[in-house]
C-alpha atoms as a PDB file:
ATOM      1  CA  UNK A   1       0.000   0.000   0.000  1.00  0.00           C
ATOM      2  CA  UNK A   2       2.459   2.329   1.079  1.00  0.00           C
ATOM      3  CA  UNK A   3       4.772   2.199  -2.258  1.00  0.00           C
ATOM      4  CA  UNK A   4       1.596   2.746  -4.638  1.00  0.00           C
ATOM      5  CA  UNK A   5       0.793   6.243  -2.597  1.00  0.00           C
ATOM      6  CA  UNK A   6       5.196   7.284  -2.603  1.00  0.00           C
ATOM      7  CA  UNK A   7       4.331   5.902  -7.023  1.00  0.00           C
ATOM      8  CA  UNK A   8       0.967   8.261  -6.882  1.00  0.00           C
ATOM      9  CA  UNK A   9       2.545  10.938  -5.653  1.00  0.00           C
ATOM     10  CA  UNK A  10       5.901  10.897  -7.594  1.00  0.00           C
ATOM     11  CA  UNK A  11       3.554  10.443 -10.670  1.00  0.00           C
ATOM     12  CA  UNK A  12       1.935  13.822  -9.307  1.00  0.00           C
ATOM     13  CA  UNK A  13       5.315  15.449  -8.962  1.00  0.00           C
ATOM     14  CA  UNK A  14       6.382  14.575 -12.323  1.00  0.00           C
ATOM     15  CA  UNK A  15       3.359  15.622 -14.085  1.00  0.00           C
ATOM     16  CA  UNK A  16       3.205  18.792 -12.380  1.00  0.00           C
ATOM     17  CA  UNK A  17       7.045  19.344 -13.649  1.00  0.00           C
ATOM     18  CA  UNK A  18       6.239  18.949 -16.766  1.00  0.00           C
ATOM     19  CA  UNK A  19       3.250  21.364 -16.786  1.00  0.00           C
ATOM     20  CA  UNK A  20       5.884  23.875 -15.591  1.00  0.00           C
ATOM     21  CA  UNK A  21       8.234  22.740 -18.470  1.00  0.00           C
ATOM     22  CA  UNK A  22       5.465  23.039 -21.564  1.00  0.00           C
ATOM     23  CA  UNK A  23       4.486  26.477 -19.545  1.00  0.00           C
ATOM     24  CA  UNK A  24       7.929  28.028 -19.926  1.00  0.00           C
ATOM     25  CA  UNK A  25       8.340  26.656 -23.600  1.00  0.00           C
ATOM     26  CA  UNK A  26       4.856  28.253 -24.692  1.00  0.00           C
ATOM     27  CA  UNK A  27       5.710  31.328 -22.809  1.00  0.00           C
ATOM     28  CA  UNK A  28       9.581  31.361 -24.468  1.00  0.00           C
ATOM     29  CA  UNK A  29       7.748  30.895 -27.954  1.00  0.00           C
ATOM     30  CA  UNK A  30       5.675  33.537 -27.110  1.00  0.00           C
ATOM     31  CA  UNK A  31       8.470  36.408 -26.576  1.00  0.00           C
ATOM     32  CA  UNK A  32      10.942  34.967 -29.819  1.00  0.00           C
ATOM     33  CA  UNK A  33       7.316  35.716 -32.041  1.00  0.00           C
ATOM     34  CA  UNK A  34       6.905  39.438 -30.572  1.00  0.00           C
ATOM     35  CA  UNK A  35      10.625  39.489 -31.095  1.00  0.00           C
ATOM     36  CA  UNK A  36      10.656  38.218 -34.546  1.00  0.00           C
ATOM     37  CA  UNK A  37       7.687  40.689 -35.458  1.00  0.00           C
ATOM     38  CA  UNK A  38       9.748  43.876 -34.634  1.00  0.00           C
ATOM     39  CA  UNK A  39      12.902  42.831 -35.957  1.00  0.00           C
ATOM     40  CA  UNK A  40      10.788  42.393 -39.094  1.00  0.00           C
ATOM     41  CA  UNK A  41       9.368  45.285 -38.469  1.00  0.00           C
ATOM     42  CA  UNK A  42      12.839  47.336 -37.896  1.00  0.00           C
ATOM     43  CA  UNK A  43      14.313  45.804 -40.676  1.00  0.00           C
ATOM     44  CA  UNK A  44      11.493  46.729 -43.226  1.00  0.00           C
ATOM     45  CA  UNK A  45      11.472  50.290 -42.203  1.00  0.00           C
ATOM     46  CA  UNK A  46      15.125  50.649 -42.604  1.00  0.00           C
ATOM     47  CA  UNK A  47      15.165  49.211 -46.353  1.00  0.00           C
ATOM     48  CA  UNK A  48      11.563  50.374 -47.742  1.00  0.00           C
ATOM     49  CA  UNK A  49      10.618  53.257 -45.561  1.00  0.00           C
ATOM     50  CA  UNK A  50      11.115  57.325 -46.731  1.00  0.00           C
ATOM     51  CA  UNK A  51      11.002  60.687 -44.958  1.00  0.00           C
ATOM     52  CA  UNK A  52       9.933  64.275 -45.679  1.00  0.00           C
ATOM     53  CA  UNK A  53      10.634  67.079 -43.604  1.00  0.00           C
ATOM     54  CA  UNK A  54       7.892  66.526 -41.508  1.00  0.00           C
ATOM     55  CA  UNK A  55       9.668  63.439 -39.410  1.00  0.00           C
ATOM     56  CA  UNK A  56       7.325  60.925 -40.037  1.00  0.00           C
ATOM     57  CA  UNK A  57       7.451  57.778 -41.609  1.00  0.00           C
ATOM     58  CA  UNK A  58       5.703  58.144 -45.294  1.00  0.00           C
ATOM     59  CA  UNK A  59       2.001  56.478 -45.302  1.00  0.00           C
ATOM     60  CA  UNK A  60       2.768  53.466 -47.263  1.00  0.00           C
ATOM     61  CA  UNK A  61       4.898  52.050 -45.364  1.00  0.00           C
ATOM     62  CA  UNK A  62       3.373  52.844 -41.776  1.00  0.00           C
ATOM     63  CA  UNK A  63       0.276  50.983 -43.360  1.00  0.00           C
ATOM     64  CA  UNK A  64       2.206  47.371 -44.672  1.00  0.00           C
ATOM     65  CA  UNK A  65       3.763  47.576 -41.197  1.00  0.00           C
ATOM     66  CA  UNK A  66       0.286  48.282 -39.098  1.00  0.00           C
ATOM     67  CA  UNK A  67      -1.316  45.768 -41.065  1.00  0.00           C
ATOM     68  CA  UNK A  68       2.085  42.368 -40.134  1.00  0.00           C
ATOM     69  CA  UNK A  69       1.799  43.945 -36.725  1.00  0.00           C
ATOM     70  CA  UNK A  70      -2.134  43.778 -36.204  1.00  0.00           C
ATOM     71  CA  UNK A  71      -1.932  40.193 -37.560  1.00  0.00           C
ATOM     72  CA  UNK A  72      -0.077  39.623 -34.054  1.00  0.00           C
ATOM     73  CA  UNK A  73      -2.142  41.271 -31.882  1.00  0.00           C
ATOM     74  CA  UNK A  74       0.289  44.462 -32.089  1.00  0.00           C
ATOM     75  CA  UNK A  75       0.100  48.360 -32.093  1.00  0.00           C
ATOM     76  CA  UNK A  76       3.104  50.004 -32.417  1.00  0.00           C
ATOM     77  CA  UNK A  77       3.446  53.597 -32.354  1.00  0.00           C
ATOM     78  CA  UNK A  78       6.295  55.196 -33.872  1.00  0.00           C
ATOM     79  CA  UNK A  79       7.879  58.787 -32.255  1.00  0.00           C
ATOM     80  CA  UNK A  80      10.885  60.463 -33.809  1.00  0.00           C
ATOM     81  CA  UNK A  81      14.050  60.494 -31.596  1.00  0.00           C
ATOM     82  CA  UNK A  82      16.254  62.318 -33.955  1.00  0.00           C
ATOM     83  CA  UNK A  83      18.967  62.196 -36.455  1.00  0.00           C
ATOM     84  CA  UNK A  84      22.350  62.199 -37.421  1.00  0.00           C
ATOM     85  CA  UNK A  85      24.702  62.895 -40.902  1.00  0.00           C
ATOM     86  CA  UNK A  86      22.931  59.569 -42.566  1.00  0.00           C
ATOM     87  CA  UNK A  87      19.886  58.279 -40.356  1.00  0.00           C
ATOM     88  CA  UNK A  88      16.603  59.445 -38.553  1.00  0.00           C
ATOM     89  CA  UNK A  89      16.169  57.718 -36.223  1.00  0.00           C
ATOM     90  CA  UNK A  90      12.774  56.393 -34.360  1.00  0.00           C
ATOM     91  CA  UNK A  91      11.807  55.003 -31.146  1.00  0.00           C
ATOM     92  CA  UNK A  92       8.932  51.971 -31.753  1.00  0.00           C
ATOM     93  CA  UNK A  93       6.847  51.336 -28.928  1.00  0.00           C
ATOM     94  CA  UNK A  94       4.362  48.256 -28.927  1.00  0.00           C
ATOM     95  CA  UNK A  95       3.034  46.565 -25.942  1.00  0.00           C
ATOM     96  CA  UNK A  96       2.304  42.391 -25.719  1.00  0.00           C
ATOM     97  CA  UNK A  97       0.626  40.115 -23.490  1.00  0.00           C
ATOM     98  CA  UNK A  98       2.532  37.476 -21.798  1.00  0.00           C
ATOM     99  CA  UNK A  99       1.511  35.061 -19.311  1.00  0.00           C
ATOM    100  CA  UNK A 100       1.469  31.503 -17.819  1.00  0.00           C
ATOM    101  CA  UNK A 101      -1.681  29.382 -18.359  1.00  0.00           C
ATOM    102  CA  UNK A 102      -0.979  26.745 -15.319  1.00  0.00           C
ATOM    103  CA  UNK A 103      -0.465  29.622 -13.065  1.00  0.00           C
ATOM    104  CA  UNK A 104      -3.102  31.472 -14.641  1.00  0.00           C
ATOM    105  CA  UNK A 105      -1.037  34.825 -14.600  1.00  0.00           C
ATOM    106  CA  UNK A 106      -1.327  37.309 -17.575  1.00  0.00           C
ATOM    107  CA  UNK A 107       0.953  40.359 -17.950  1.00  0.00           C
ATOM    108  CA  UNK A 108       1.188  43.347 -20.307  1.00  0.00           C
ATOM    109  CA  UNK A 109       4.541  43.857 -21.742  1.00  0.00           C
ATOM    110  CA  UNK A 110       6.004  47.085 -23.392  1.00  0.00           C
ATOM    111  CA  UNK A 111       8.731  46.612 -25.693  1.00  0.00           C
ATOM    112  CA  UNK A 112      10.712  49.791 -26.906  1.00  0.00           C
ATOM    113  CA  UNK A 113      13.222  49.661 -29.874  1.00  0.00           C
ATOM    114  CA  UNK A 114      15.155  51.761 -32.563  1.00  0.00           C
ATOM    115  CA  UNK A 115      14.633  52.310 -36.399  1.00  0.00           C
ATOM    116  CA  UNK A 116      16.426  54.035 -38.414  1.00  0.00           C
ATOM    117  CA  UNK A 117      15.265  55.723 -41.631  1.00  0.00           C
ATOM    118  CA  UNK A 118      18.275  56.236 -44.331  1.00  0.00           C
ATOM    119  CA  UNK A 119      18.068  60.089 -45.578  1.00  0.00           C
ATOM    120  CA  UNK A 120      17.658  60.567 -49.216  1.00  0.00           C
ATOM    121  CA  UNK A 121      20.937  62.775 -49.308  1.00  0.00           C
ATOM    122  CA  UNK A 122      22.952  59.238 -48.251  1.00  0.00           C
ATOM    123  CA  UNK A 123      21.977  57.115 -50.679  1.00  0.00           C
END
């Protein structure tokens, strides 16, 4: 009797370990997409992407870029940082929901990053 309750309850141990395991690996998968999507993102802005004078990035491109991000369940906004002798440069902010399903725990995210724009003079 005694060895099939110490079997039950290594069974329980194990199983919950492994809960915890596939938890972490969804969660991991979850943060390499969002990271994926902006370096994408950062990437495509830096070869396709133009600027006036005004310091925004031209229509087109903000539009192909809302519409991959929104695909994701992502919003980024896009504020002008500044510039030097070849690039403007951009901060992109877009938040993301991460959380743990076995624990039941959801959190909200903001992830900040830099594009660059090439000016028209450099090329």
């Amino acid at each position: 009797m005694r060895s099939i309750i110490e079997v039950s309850a290594y069974v329980i141990i194990i199983t919950i370990m492994c809960y915890l395991g596939i938890d972490y690996v969804r969660m991991n998968m979850q943060v390499m997409d969002m990271n994926e999507a902006v370096r994408y993102v950062e990437n495509y802005i830096e070869v396709n992407a133009t600027m006036d004078n005004t310091y925004e990035i031209d229509q087109k491109t903000l539009s192909e870029v809302n519409t991959y991000m929104e695909k994701r369940g992502l919003i980024p906004e896009f504020v002008y940082e500044g510039d030097t002798d070849d690039y403007s440069y951009f901060k992109m902010i877009t938040d993301y929901n991460m959380g743990s399903l076995f624990f039941n725990i959801k959190n909200k995210h903001t992830y900040k990053g830099i594009v660059r724009i090439p000016k028209m003079e450099s090329l």
